[in-house]
Protein backbone atom coordinates (compact mmCIF):
# COMPACT_ATOMS: atom_id res chain seq x y z
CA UNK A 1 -41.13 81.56 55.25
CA UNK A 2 -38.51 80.17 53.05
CA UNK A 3 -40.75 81.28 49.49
CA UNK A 4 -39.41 77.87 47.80
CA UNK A 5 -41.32 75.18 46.77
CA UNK A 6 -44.72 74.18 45.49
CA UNK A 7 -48.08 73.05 47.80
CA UNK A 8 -51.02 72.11 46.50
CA UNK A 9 -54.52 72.68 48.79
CA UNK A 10 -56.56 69.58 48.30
CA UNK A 11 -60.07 70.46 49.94
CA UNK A 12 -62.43 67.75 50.07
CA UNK A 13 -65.97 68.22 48.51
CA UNK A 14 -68.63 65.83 50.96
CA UNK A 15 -65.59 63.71 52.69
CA UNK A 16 -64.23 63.10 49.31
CA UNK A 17 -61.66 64.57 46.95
CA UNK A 18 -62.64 65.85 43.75
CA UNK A 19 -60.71 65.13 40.19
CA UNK A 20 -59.85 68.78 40.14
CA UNK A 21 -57.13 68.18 43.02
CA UNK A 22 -55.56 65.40 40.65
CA UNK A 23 -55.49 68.04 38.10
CA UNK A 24 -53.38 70.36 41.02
CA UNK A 25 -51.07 67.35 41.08
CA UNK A 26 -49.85 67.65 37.59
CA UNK A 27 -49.51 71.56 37.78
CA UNK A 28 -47.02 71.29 40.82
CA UNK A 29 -45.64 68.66 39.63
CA UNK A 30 -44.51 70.01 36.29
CA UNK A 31 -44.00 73.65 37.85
CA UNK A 32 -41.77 71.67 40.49
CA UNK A 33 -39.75 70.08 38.05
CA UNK A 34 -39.37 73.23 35.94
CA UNK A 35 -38.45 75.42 38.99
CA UNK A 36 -35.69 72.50 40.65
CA UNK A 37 -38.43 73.01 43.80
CA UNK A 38 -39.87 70.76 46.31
CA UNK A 39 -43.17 69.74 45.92
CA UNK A 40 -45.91 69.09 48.50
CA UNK A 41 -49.45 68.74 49.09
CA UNK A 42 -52.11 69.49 51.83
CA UNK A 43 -55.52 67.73 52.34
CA UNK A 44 -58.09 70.02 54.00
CA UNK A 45 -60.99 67.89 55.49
CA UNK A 46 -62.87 65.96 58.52
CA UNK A 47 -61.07 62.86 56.95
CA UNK A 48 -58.18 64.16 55.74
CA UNK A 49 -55.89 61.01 56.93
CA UNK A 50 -57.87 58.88 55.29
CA UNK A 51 -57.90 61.24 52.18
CA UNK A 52 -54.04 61.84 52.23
CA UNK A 53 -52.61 58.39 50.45
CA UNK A 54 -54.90 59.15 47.55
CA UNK A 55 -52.76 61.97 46.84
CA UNK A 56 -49.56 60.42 48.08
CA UNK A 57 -49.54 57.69 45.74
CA UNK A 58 -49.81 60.17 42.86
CA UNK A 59 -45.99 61.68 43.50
CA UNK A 60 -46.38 63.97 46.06
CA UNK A 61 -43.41 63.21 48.14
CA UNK A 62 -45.06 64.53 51.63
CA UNK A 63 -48.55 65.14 52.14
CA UNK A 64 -49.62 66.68 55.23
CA UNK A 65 -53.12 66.09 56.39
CA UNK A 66 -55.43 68.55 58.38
CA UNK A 67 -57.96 67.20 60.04
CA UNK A 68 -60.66 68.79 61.48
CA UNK A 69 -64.83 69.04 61.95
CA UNK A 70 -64.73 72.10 61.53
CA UNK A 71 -63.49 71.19 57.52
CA UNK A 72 -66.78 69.01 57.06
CA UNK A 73 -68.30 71.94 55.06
CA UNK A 74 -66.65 74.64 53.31
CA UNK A 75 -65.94 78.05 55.35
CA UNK A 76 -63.49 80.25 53.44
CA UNK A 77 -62.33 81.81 56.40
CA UNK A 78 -61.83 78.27 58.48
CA UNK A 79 -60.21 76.69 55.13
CA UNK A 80 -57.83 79.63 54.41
CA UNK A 81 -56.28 79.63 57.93
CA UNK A 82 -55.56 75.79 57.61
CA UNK A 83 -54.37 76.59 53.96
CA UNK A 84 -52.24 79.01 55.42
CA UNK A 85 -50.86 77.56 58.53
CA UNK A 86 -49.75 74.11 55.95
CA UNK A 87 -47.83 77.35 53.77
CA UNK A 88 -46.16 78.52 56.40
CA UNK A 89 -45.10 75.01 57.69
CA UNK A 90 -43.78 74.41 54.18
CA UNK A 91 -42.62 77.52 53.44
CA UNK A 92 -43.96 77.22 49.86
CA UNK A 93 -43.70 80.58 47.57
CA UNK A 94 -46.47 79.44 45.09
CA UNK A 95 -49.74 77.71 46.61
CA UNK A 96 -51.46 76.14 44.16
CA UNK A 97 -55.87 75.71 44.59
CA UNK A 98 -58.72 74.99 42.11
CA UNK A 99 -60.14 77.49 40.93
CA UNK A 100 -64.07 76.57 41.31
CA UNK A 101 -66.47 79.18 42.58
CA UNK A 102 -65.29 77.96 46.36
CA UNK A 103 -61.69 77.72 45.71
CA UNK A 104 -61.12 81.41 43.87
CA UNK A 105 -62.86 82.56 47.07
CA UNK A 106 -60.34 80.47 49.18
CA UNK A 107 -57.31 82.24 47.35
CA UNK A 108 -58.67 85.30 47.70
CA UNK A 109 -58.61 84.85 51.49
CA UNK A 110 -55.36 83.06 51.32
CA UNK A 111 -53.11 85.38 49.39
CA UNK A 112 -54.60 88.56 51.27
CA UNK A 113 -53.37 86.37 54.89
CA UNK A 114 -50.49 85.38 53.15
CA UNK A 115 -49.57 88.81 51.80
CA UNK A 116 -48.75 87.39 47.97
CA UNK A 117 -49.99 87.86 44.26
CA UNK A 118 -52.75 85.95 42.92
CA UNK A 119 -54.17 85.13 39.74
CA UNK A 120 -57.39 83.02 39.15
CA UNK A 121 -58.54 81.26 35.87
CA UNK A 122 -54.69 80.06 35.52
CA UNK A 123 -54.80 78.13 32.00
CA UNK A 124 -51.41 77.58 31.51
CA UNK A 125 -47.91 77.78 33.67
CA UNK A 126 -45.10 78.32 32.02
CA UNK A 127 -41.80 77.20 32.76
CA UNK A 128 -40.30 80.06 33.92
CA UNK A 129 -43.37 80.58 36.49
CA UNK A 130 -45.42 83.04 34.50
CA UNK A 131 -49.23 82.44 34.30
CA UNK A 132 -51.49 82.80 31.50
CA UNK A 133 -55.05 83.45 31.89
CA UNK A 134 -57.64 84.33 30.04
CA UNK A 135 -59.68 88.60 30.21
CA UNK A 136 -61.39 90.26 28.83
CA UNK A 137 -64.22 87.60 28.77
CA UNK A 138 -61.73 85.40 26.90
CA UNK A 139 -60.97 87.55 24.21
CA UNK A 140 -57.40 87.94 24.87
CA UNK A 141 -54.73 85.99 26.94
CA UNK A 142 -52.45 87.82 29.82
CA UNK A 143 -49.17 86.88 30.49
CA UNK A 144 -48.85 87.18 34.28
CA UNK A 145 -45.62 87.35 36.05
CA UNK A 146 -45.57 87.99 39.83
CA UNK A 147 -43.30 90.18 41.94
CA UNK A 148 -44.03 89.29 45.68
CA UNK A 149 -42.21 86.07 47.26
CA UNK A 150 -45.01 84.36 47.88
CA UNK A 151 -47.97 83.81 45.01
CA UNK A 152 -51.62 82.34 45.14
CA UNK A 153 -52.45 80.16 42.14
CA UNK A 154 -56.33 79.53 41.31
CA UNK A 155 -56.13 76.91 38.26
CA UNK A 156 -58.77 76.61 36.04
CA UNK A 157 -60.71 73.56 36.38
CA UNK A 158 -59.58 70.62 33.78
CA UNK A 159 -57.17 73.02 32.20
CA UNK A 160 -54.31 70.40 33.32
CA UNK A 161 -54.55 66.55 32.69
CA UNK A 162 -55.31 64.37 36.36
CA UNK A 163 -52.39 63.03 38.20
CA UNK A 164 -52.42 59.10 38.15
CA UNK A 165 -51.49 56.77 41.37
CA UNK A 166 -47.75 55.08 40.50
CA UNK A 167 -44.35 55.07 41.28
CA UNK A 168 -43.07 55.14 45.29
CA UNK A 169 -45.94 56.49 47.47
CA UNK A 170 -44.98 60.11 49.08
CA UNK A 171 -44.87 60.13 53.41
CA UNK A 172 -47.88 61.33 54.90
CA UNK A 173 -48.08 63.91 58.44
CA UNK A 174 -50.71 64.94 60.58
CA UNK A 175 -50.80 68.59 60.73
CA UNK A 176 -52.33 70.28 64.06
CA UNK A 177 -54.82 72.85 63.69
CA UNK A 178 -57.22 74.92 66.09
CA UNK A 179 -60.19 75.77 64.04
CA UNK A 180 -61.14 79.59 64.86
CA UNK A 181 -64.61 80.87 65.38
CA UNK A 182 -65.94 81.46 62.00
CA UNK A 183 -68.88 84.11 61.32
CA UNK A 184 -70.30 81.76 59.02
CA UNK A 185 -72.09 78.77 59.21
CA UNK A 186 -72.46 75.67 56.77
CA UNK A 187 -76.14 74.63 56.81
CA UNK A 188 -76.56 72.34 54.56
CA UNK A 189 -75.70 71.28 50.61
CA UNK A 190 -78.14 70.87 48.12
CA UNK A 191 -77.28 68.86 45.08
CA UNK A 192 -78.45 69.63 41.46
CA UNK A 193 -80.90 66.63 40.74
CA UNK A 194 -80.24 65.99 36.63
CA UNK A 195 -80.13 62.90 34.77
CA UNK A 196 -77.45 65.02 32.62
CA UNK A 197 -73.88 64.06 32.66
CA UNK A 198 -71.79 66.28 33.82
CA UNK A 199 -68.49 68.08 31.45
CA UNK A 200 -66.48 68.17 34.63
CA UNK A 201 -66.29 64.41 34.55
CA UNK A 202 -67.40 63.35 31.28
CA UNK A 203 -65.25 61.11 28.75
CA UNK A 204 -67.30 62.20 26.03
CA UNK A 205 -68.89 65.17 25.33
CA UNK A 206 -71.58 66.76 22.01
CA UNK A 207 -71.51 70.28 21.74
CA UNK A 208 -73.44 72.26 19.79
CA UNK A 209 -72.69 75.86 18.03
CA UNK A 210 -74.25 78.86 16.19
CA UNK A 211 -74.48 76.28 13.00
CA UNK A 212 -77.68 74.78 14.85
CA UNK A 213 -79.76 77.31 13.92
CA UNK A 214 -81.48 77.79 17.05
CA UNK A 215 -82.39 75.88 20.28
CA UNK A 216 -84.81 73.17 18.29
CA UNK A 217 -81.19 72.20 16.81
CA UNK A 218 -79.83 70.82 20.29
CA UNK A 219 -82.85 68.13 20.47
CA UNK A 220 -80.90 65.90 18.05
CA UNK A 221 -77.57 66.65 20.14
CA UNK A 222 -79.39 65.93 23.16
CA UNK A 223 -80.08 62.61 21.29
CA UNK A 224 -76.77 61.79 20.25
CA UNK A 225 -75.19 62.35 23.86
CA UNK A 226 -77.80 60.22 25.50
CA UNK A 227 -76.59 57.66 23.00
CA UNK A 228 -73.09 58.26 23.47
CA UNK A 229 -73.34 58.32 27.16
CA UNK A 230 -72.00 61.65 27.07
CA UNK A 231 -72.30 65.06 28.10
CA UNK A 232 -73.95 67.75 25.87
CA UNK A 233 -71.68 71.19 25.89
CA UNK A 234 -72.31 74.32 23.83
CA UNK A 235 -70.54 77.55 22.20
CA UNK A 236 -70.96 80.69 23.25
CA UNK A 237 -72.81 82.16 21.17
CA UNK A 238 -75.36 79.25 20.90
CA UNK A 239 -75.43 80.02 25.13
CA UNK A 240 -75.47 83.73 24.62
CA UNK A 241 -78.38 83.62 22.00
CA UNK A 242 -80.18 82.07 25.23
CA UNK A 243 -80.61 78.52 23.31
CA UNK A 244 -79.18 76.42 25.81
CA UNK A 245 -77.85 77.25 29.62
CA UNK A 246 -74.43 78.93 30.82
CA UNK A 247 -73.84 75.69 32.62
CA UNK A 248 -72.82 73.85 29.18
CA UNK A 249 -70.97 76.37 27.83
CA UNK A 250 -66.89 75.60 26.72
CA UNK A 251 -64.35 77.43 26.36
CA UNK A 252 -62.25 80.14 28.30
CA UNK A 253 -65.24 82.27 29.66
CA UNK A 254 -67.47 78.63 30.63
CA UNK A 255 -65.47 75.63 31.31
CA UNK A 256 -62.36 73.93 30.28
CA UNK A 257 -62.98 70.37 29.08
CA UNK A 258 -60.77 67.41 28.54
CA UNK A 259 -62.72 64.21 27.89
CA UNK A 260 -61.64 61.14 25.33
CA UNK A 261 -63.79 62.16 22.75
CA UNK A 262 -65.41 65.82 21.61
CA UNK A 263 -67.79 66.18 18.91
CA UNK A 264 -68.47 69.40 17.52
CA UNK A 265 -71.72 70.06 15.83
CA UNK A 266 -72.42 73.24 14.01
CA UNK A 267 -69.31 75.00 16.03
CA UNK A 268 -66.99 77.31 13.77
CA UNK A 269 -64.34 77.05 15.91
CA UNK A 270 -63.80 80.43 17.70
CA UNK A 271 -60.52 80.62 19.83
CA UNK A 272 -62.04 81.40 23.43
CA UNK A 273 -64.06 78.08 22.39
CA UNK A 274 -60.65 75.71 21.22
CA UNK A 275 -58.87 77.19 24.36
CA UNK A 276 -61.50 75.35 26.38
CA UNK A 277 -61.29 71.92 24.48
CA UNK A 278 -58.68 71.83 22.34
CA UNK A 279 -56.89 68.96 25.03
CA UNK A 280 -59.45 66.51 24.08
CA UNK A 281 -58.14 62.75 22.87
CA UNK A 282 -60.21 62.59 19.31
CA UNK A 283 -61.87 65.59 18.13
CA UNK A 284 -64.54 65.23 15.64
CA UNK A 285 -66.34 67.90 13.74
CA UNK A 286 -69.32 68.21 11.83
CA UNK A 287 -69.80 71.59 10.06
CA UNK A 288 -70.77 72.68 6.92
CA UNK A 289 -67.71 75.23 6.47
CA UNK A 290 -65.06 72.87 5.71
CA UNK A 291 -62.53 75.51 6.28
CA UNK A 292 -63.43 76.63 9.60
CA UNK A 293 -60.78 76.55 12.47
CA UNK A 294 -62.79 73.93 13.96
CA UNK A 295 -62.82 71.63 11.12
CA UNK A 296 -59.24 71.87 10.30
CA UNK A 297 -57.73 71.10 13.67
CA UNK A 298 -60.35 68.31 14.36
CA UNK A 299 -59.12 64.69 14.08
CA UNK A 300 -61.87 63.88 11.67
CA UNK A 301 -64.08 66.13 9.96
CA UNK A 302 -67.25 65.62 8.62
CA UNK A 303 -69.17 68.20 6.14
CA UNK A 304 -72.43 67.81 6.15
CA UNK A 305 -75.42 69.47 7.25
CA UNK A 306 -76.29 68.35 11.14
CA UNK A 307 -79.90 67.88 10.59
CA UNK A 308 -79.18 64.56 8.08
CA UNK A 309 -75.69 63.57 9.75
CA UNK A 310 -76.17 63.73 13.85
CA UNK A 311 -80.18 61.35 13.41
CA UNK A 312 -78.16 59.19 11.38
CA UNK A 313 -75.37 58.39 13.75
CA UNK A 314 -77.47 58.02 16.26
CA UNK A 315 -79.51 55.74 14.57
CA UNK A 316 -76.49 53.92 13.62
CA UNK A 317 -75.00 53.53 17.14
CA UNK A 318 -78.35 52.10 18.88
CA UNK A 319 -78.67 49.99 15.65
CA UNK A 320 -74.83 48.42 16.50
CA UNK A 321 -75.63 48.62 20.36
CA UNK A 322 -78.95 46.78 19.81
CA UNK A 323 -77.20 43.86 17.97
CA UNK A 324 -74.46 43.79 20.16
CA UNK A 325 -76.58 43.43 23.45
CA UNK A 326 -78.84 40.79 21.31
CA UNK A 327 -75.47 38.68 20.33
């Protein structure tokens, strides 16, 4: 292998690809353009031709596309072997993946095969090629730099913005590959059946903090967010004190968010938390602590207590809705 140049492993989730590989996109892209390296991308599915343009026509100048049943559903062993046979065809020294539950189990396997350095949770790339991620359950920040030719990237997901189609479309090839006999076997896939929207995807999201009081406090959230058509997230310690699930949780040691709008209610502000939002469009805060980290780097502040503030906006934007619709 040649060590130079970026790929990014697209893997499709149910014969389609997810946002997160958009996300992958911009990270090579700008580590490409920092390093003077060639950039490339690799789509890992049972429709992976079909599959291909979508990241071709977001400036990836070749896209190769592996193609293969045995790709339908995800085997880490069977996807890290394809992974690795588009690295070695590239000769790539940094293979970018996202880093879901699946795909920091797909580096794993893909930096052990390749022999390279790996870091999962990536955050941040720096221009010089170091990584920052977050340990110590978010409490501090490691600077990563990596001493093998070849490294394994697992990005956080919607730590980076998604890649947009424009500009000349990249050239797309078919990449052979022999599946091998896997000792696993993909049964079957089981959706989560919610009416919730979910953070990965949503433009707007309602969080809710400590400042609640306690889990009755997330009912008017709840209600805000079904008016907003948004998402309901949550701080960690408003998670940790068991009022609301893990799966809402923001910040460094839940998820990374980056929607249009963020609304913080009762949220002080803590820096594992801003980490984990702080790339949102408009943020706006509602606390009752107007000097809380929170409220000063928000785009609009409010101080207030929740319990009068969040029933009244809500009232207010089905009152505007309901006119609007009657108009």
């Amino acid at each position: 292998m040649a060590n130079n140049g970026i790929l990014v492993v697209a893997v499709s989730s149910r014969g389609v690809l997810p946002p997160a590989a958009y996300e992958l996109v911009t990270a090579g892209r700008a580590l490409a353009d920092a390093l003077k390296q060639p950039l490339s991308a690799v789509v890992l599915s049972e429709k992976a031709s079909a599959l291909a343009p979508e990241l071709a026509a977001r400036g990836v100048p070749t896209v190769y596309a592996v193609e293969s049943p045995a790709l339908a559903g995800f085997l880490a062993d069977v996807h890290a072997k394809a992974a690795a046979a588009a690295a070695e065809k590239t000769g790539a020294g940094t293979i970018l993946v996202s880093g879901g539950v699946a795909g920091k189990e797909l580096a794993a396997r893909l930096a052990v095969g390749l022999k390279a350095g790996l870091a999962t949770d990536v955050s941040e790339i720096l221009p010089d090629g170091k990584v920052l991620r977050p340990i110590f359950s978010g409490n501090l920040v490691a600077e990563v730099e990596f001493k093998t030719p070849v490294r394994v990237l697992a990005l956080a997901p919607m730590s980076f913005a998604r890649a947009e189609k424009g500009g000349t479309p990249g050239k797309i090839e078919a990449l052979a590959f022999a599946a091998p006999a896997s000792r696993a076997k993909f049964v079957s896939f089981q959706p989560e059946t919610s009416n919730e929207i979910d953070m990965g995807s949503a433009e707007r999201i309602v969080s809710g903090g400590r400042g609640l009081g306690g889990p009755d406090g997330f009912k008017p959230v709840f209600e805000l967010a079904h008016a907003l058509g948004a998402a309901v997230g949550a701080s960690r310690a408003a998670v940790d004190a068991g009022w609301i699930p893990y799966k809402h949780q923001v910040g460094l040691t839940g998820r990374s968010v980056r929607p249009k709008l963020y609304l913080a209610v009762g949220i002080s502000g803590q820096i594992q938390h801003l980490a984990g939002m702080s790339s949102s469009g408009t943020i706006v805060a509602i606390n009752t602590d107007k000097d809380c980290p929170m409220m000063q780097m928000a785009n609009v502040s409010v101080q207030g207590d929740y319990a009068e503030l969040v029933p009244a906006i809500t009232a207010e934007i089905k009152t505007r809705r309901g006119a609007s619709a009657a108009a």
